[in-house]
PDB file of N, CA and C in Angstrom:
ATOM      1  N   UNK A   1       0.837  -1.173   0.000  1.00  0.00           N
ATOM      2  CA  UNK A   1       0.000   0.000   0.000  1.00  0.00           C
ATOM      3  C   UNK A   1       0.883   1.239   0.000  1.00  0.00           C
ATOM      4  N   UNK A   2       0.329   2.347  -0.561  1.00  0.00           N
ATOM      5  CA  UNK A   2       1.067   3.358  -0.975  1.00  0.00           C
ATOM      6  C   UNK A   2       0.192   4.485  -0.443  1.00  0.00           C
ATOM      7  N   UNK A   3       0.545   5.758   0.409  1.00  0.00           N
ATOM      8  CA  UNK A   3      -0.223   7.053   0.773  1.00  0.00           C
ATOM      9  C   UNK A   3      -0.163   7.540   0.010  1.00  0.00           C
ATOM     10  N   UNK A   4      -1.379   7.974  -0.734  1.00  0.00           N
ATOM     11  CA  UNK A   4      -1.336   9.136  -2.027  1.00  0.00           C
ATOM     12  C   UNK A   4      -0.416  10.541  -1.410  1.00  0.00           C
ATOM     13  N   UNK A   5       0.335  11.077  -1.495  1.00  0.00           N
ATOM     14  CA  UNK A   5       0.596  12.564  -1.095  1.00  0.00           C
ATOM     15  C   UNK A   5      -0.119  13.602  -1.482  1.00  0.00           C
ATOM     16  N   UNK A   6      -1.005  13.308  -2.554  1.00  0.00           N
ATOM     17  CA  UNK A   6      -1.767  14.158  -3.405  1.00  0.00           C
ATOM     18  C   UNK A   6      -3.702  14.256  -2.916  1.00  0.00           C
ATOM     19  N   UNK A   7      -4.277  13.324  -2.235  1.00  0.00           N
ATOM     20  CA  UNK A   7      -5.108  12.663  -2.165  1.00  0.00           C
ATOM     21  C   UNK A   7      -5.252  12.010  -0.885  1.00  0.00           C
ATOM     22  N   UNK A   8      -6.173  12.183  -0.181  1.00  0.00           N
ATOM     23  CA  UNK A   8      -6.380  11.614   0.987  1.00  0.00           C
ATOM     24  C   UNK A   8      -6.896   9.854   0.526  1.00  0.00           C
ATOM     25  N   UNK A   9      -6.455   9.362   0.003  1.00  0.00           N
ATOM     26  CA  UNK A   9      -6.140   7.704  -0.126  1.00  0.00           C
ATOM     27  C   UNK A   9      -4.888   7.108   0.093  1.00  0.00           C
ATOM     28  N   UNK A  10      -5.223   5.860   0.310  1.00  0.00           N
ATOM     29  CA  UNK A  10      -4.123   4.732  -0.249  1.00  0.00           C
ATOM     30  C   UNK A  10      -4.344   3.334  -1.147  1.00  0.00           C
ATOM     31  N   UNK A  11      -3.175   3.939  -1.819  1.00  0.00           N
ATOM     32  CA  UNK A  11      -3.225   3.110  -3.126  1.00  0.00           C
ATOM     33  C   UNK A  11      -2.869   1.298  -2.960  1.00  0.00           C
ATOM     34  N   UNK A  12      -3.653   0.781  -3.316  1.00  0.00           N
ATOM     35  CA  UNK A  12      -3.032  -0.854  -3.106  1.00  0.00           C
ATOM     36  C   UNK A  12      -2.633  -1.357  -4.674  1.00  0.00           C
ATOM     37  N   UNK A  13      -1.440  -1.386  -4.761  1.00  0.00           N
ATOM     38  CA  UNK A  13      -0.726  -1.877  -5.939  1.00  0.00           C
ATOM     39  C   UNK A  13      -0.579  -2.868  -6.439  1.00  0.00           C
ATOM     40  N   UNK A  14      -1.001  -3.571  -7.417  1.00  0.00           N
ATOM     41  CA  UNK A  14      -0.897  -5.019  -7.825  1.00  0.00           C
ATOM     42  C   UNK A  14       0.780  -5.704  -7.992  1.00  0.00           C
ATOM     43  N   UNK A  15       1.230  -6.791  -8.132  1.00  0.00           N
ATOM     44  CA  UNK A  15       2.557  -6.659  -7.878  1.00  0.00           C
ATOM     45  C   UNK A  15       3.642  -6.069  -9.019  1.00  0.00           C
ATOM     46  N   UNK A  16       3.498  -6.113 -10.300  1.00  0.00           N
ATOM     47  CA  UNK A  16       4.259  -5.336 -11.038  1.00  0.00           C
ATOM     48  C   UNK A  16       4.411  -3.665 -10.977  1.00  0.00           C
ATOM     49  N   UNK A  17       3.315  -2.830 -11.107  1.00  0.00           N
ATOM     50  CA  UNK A  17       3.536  -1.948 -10.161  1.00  0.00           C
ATOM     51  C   UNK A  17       3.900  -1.537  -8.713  1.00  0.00           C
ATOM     52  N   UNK A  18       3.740  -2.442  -7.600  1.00  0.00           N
ATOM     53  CA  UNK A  18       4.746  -2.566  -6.440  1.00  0.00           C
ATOM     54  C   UNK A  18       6.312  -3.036  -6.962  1.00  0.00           C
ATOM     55  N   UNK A  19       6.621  -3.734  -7.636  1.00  0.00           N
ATOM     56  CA  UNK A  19       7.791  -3.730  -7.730  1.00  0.00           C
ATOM     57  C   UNK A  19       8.590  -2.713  -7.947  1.00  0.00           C
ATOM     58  N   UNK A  20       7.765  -2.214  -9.185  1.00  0.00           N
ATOM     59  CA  UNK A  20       8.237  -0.274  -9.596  1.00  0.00           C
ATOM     60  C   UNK A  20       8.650   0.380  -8.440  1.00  0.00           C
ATOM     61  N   UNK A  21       7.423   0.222  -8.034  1.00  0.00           N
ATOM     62  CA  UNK A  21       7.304   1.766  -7.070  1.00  0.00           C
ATOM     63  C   UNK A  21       8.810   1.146  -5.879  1.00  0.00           C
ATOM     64  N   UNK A  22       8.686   0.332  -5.632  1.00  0.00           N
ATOM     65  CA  UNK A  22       9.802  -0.224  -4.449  1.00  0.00           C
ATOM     66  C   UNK A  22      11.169  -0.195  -5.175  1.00  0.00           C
ATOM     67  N   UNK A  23      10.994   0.050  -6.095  1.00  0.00           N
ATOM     68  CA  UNK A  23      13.017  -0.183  -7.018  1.00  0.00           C
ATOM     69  C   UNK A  23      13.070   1.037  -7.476  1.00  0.00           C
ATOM     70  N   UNK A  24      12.185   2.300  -7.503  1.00  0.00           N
ATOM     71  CA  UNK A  24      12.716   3.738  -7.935  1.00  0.00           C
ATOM     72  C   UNK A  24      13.097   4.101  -6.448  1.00  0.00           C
ATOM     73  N   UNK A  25      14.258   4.106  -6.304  1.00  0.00           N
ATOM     74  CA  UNK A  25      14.842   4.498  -5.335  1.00  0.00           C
ATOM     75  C   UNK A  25      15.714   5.998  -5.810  1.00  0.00           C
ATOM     76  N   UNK A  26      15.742   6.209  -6.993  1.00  0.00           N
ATOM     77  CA  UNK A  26      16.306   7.180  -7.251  1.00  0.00           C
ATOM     78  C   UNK A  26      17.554   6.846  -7.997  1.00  0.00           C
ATOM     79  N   UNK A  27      18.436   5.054  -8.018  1.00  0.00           N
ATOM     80  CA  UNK A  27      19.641   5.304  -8.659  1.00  0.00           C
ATOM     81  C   UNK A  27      19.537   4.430  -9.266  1.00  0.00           C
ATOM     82  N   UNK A  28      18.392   3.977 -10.393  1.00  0.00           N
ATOM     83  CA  UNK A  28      18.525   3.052 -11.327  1.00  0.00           C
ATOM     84  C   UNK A  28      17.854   3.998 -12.408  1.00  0.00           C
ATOM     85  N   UNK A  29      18.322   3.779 -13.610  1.00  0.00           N
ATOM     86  CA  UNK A  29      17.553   4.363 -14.849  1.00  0.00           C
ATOM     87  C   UNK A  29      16.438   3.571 -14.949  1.00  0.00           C
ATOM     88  N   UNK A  30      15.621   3.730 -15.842  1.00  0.00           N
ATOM     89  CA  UNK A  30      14.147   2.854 -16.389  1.00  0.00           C
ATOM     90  C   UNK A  30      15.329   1.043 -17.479  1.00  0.00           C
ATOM     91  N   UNK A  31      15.558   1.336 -18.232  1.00  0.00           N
ATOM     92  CA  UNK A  31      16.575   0.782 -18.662  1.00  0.00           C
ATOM     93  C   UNK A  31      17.424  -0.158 -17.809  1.00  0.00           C
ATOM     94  N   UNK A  32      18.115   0.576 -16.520  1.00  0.00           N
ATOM     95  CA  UNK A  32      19.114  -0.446 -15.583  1.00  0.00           C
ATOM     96  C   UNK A  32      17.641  -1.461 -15.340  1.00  0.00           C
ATOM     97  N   UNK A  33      16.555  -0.850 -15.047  1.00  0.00           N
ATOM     98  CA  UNK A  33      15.505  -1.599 -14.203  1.00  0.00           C
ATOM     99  C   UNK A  33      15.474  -2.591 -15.058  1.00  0.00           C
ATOM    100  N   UNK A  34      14.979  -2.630 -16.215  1.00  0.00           N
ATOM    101  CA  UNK A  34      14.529  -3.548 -17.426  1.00  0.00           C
ATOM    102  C   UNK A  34      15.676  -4.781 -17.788  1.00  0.00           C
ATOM    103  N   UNK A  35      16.548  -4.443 -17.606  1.00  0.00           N
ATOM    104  CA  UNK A  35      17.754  -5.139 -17.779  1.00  0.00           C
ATOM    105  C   UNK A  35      17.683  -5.971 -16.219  1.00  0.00           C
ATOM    106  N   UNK A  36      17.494  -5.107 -15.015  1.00  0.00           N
ATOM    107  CA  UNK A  36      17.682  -5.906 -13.921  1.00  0.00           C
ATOM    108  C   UNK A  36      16.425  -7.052 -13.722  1.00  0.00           C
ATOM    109  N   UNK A  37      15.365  -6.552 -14.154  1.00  0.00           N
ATOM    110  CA  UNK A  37      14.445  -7.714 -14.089  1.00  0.00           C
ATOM    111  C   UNK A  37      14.750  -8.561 -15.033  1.00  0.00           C
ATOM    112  N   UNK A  38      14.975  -8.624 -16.220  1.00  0.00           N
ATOM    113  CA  UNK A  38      14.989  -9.462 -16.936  1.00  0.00           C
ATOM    114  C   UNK A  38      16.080 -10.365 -16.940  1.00  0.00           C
ATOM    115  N   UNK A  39      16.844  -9.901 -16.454  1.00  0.00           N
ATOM    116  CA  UNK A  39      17.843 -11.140 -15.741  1.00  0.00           C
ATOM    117  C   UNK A  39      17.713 -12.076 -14.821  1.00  0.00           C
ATOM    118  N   UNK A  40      16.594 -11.959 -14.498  1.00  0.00           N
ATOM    119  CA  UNK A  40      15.999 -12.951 -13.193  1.00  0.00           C
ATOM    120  C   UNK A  40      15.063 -13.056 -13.905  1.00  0.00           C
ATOM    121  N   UNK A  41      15.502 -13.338 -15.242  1.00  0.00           N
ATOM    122  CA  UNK A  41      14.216 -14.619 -15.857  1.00  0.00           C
ATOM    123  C   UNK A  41      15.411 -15.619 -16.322  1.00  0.00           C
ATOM    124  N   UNK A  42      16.573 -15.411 -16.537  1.00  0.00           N
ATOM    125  CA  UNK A  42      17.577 -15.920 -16.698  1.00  0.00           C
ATOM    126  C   UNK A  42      17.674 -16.939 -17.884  1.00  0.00           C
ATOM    127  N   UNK A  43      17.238 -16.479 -19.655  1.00  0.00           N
ATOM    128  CA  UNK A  43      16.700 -16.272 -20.576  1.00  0.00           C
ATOM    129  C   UNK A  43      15.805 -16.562 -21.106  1.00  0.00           C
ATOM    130  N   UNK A  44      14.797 -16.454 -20.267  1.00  0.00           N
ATOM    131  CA  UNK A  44      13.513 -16.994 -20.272  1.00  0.00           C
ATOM    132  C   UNK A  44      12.679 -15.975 -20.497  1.00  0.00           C
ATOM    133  N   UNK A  45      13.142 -14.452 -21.145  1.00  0.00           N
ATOM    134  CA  UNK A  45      13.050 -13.216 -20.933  1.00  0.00           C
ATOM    135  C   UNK A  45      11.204 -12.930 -21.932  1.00  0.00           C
ATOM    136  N   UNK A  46      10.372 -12.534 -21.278  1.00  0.00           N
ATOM    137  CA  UNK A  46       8.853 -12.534 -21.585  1.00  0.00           C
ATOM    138  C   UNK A  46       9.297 -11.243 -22.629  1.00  0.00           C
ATOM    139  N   UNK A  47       8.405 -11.519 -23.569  1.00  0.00           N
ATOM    140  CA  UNK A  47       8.842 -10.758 -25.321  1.00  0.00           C
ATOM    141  C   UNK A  47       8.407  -9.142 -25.125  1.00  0.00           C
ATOM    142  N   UNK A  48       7.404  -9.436 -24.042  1.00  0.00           N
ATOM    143  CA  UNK A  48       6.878  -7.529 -23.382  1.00  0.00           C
ATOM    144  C   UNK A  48       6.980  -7.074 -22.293  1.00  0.00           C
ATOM    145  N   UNK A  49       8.187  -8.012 -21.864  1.00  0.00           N
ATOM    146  CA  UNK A  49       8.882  -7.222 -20.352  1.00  0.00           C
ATOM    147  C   UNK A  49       8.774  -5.983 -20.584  1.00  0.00           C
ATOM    148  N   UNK A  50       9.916  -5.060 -21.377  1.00  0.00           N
ATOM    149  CA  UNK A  50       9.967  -4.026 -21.045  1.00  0.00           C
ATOM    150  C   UNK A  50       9.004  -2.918 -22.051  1.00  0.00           C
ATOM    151  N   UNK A  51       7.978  -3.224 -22.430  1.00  0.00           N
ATOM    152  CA  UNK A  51       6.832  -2.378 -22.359  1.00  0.00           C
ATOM    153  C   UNK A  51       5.969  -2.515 -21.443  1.00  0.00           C
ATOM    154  N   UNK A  52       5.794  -4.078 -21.002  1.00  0.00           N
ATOM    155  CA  UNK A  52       4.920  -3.432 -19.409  1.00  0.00           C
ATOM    156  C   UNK A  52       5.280  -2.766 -18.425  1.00  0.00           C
ATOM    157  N   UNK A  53       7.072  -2.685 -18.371  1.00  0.00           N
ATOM    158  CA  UNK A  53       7.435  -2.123 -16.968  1.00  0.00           C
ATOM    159  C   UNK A  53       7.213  -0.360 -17.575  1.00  0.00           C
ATOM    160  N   UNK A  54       7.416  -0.291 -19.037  1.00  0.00           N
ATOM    161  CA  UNK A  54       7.499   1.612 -19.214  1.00  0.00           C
ATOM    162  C   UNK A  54       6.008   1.587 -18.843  1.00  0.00           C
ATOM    163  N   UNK A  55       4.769   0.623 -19.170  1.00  0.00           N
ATOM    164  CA  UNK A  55       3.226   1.085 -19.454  1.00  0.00           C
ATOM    165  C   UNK A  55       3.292   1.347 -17.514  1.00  0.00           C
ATOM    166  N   UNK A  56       3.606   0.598 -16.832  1.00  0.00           N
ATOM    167  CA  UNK A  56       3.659   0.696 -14.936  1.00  0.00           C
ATOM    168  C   UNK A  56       4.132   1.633 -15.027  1.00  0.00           C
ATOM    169  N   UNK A  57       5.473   1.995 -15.485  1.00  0.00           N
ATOM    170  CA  UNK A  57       6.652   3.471 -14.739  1.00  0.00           C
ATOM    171  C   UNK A  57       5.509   4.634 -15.428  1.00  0.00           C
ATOM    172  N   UNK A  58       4.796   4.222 -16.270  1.00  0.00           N
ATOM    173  CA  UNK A  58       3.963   5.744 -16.714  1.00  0.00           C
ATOM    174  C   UNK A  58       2.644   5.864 -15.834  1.00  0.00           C
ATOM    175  N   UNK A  59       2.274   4.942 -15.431  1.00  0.00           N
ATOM    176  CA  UNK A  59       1.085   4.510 -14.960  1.00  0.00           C
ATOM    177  C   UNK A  59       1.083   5.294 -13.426  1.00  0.00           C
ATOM    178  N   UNK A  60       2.361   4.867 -12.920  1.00  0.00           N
ATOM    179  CA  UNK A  60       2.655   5.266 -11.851  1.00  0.00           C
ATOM    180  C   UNK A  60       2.967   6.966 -11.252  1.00  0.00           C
ATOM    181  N   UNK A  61       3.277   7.513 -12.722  1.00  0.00           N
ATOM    182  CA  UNK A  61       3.496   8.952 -12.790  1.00  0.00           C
ATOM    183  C   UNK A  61       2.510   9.465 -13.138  1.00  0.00           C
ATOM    184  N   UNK A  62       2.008   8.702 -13.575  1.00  0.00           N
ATOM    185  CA  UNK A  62       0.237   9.775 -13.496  1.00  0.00           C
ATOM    186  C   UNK A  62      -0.398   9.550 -12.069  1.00  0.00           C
ATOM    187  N   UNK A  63      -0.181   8.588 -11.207  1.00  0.00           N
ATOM    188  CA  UNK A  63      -0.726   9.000  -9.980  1.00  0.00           C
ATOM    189  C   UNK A  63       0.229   9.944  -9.237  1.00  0.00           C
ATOM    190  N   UNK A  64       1.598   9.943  -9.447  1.00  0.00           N
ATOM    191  CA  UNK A  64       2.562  11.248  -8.972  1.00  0.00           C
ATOM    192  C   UNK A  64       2.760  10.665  -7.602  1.00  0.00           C
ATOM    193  N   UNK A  65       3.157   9.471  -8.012  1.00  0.00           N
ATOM    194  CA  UNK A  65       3.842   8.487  -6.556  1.00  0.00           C
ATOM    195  C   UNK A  65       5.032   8.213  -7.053  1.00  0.00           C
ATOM    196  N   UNK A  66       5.901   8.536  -8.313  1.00  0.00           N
ATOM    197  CA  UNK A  66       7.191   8.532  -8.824  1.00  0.00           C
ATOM    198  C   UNK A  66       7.336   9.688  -9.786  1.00  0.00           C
ATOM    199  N   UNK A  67       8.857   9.631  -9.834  1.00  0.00           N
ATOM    200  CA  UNK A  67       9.023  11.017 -10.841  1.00  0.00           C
ATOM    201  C   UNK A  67      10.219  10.531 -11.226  1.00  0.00           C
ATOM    202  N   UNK A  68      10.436  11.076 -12.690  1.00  0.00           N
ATOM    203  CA  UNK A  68      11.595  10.650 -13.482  1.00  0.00           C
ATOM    204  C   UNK A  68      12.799  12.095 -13.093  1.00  0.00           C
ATOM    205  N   UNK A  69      13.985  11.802 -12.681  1.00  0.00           N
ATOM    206  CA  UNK A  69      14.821  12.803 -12.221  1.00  0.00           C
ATOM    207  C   UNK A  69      15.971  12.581 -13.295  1.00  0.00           C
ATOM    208  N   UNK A  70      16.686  13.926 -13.959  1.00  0.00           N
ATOM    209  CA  UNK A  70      18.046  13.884 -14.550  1.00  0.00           C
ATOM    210  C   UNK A  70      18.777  13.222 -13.720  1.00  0.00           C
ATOM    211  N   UNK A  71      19.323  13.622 -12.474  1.00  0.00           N
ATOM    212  CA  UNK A  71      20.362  13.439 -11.578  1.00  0.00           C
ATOM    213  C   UNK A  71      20.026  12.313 -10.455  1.00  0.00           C
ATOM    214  N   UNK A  72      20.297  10.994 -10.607  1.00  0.00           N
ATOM    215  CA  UNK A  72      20.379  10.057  -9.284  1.00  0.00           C
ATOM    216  C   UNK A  72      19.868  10.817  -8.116  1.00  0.00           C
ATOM    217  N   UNK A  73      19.187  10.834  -7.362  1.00  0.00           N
ATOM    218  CA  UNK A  73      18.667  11.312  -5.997  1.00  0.00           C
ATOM    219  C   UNK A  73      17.902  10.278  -5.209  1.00  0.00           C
ATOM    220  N   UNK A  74      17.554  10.445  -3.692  1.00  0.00           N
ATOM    221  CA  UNK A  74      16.744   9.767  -2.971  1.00  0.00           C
ATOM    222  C   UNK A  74      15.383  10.225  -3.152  1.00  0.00           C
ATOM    223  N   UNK A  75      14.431   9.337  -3.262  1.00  0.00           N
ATOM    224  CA  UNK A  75      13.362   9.766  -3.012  1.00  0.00           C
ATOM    225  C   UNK A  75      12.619  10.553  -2.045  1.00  0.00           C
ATOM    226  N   UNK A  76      11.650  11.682  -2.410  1.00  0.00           N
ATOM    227  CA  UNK A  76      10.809  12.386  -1.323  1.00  0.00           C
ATOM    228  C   UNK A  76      10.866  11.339   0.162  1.00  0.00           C
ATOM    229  N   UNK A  77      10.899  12.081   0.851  1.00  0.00           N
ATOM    230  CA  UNK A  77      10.501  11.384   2.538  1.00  0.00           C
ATOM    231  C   UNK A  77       9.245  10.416   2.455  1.00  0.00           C
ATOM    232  N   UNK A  78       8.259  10.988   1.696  1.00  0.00           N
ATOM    233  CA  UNK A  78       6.944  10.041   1.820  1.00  0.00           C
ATOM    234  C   UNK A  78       7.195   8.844   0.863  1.00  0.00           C
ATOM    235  N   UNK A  79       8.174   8.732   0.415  1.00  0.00           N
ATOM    236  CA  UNK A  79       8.041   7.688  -0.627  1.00  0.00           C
ATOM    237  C   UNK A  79       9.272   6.790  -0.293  1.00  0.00           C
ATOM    238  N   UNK A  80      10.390   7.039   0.981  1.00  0.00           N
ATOM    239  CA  UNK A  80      11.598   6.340   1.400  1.00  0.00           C
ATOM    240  C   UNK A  80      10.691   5.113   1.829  1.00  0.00           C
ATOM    241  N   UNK A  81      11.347   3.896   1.047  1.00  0.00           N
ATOM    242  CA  UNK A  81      11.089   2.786   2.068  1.00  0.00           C
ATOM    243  C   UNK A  81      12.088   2.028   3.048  1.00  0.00           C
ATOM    244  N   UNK A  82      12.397   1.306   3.946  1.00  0.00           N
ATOM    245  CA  UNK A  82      10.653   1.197   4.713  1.00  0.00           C
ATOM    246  C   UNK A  82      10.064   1.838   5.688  1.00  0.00           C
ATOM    247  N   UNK A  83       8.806   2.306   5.895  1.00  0.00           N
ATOM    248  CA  UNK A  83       8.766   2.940   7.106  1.00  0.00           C
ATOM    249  C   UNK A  83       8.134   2.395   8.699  1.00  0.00           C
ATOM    250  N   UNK A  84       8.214   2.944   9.506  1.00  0.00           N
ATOM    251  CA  UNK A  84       7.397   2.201  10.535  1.00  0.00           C
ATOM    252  C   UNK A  84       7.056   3.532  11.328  1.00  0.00           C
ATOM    253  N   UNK A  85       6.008   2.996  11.653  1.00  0.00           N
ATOM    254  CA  UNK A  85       5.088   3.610  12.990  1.00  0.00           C
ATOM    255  C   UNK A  85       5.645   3.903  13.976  1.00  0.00           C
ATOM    256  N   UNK A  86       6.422   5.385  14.864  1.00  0.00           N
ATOM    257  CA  UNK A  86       6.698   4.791  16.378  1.00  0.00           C
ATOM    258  C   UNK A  86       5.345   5.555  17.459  1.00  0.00           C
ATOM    259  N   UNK A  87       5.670   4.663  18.391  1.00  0.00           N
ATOM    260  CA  UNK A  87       4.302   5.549  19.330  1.00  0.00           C
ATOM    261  C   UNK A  87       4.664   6.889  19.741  1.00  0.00           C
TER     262      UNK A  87
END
């Protein structure tokens, strides 16, 4: 589950989009990503890997729970994982 920052919801992500959202950490390109999943098919590589992961990485920027950056950076505070609750 994901806190909208935009929107008083939370988003529940199916798992290819959770994967996204959990691996933009800020220091992989779209590309390193595509390459990194598809190596853990170990050449067993599905023929539309990497148009489903761009159709998710876009999918995901229209809810404005990721953003594409020039420069390697950490993600916003609301979006560092993992977080926890303290009392």
């Amino acid at each position: 589950m994901v806190v909208d920052p935009h929107n008083p919801r939370v988003l529940t992500l199916d798992p290819w989009p959770q994967y996204i959202f959990i691996a933009a950490n800020g220091q992989m390109t779209i590309t390193e990503y595509v390459r990194y999943m598809a190596d853990k098919y170990r050449g067993h590589i599905p023929k539309l890997l990497d148009k489903t992961i761009v159709d998710e990485v876009l999918t995901l920027l229209s809810y404005g729970i990721i953003e594409l950056v020039e420069k390697k950076q950490r993600p916003k505070y609301e979006f560092e994982l993992p977080k926890c609750d303290r009392p």
